[in-house]
Protein backbone atom coordinates (compact mmCIF):
# COMPACT_ATOMS: atom_id res chain seq x y z
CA UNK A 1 -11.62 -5.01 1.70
CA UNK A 2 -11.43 -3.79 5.30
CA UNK A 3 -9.82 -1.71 7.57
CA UNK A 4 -9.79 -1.71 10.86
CA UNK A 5 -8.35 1.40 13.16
CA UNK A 6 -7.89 1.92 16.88
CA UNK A 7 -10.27 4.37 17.42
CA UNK A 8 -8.20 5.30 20.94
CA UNK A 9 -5.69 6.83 18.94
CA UNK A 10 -7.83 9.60 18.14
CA UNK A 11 -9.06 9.82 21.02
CA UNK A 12 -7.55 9.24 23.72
CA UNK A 13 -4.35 9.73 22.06
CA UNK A 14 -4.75 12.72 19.99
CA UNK A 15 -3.54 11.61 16.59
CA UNK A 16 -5.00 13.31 13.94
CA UNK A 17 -6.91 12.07 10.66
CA UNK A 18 -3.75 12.61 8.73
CA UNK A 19 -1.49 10.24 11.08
CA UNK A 20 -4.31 7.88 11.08
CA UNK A 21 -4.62 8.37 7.55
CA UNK A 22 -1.01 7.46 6.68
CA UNK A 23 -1.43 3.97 8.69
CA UNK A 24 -4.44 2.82 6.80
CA UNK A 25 -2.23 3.84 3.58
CA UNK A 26 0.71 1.45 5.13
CA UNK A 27 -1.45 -1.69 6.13
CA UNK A 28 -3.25 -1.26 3.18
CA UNK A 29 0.09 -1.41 0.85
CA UNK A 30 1.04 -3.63 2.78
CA UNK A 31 -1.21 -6.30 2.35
CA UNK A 32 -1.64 -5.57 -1.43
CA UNK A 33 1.79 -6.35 -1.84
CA UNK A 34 1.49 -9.28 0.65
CA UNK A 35 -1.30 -11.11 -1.44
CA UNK A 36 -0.72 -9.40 -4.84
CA UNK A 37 -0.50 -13.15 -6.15
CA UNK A 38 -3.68 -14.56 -4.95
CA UNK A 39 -6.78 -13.87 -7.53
CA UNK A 40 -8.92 -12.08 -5.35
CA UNK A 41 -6.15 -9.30 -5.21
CA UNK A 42 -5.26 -9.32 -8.84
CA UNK A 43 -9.60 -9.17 -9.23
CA UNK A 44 -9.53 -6.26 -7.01
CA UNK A 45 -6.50 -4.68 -8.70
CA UNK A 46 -7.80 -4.62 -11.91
CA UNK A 47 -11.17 -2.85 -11.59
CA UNK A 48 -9.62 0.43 -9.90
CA UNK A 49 -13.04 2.14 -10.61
CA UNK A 50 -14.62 -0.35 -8.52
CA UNK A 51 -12.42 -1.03 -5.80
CA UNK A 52 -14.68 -1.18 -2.67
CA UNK A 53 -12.86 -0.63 0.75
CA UNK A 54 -14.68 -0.19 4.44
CA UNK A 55 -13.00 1.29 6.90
CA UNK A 56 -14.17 0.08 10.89
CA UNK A 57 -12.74 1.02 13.85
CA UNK A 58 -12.12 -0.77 17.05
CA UNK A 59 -11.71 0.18 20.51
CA UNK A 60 -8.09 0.23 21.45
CA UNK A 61 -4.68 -2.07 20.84
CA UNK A 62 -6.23 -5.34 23.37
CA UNK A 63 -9.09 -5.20 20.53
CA UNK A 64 -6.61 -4.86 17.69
CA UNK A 65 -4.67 -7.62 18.52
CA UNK A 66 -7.83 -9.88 19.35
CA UNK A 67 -8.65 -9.48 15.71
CA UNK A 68 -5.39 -9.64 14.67
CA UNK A 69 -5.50 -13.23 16.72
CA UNK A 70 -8.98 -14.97 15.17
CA UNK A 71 -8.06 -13.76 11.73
CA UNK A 72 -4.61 -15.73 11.99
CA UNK A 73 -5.55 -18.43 13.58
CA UNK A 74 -8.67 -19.32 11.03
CA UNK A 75 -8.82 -22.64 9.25
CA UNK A 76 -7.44 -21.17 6.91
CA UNK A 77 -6.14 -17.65 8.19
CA UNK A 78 -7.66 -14.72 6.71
CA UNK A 79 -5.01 -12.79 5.14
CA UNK A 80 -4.51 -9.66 6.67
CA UNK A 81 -1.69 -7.02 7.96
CA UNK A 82 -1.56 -5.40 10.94
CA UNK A 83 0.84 -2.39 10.86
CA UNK A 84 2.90 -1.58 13.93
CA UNK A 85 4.15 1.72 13.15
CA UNK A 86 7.88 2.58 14.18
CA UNK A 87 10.35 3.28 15.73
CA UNK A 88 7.15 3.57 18.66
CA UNK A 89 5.87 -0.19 18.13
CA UNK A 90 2.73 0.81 18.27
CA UNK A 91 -0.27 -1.47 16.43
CA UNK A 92 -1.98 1.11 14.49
CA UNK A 93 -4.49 -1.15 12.52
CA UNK A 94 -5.11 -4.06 10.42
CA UNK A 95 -5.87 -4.42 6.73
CA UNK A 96 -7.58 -7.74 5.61
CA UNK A 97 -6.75 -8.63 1.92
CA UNK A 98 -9.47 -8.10 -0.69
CA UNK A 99 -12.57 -10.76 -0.14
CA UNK A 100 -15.64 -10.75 -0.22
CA UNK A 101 -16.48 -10.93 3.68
CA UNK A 102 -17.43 -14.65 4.32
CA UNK A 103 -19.34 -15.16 6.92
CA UNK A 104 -15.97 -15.93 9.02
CA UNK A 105 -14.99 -12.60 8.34
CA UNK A 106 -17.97 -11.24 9.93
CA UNK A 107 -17.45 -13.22 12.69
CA UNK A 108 -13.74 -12.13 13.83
CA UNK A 109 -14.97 -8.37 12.76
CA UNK A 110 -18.14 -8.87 15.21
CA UNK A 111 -16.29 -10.74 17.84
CA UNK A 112 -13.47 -7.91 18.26
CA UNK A 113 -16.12 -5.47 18.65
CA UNK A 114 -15.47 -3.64 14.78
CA UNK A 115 -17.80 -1.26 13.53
CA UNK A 116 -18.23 1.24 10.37
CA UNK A 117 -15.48 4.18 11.46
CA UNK A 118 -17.25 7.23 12.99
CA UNK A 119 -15.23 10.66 13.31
């Protein structure tokens, strides 16, 4: 499973780890609940001790949404939430579903510029 996070936010922004924090806990909900019917979830939900998550970070929202782009419009899409927080509308950061990165994956990861979070 992966998360992705604007890494402006911090940043340029000034959000703290906590704020960021709370997104990744949203997107991440949010897909669980999204998918919690297809096997991979219900694999990945019922080996808690193993549960394997990578967090990534991307340059700013035009990146976010680029991702948020190839992953939906895959043949098939790559299930995935990208939480918008509220009442500001802002994209905060995307959550794919559990998988076990295909190569396509990758591919939308590499291609929206995504790599491993660094603080």
């Amino acid at each position: 499973m992966q998360i992705v996070v604007r890494k402006d936010l911090q940043m340029a922004e000034g959000w703290g780890v906590g704020p960021l924090m709370a997104q990744v806990a949203h997107a991440t909900a949010a897909v669980l609940h999204e998918t919690k019917d297809a096997p991979e979830t219900i694999a990945y939900l019922s080996d808690l001790k193993n549960m394997r998550k990578a967090v990534l970070q991307t340059a700013d929202e035009t990146s976010l949404r680029r991702l948020n782009e190839l992953l939906s419009n895959a043949k098939p899409p790559i299930a995935h939430h990208m939480w918008i927080e509220q009442p500001e509308n802002v994209p905060t950061c995307i959550a794919l579903a559990p998988n076990r990165r295909e190569n396509r994956i990758k591919k939308a990861l590499d291609k929206s510029g995504c790599r491993l979070w660094s603080s």
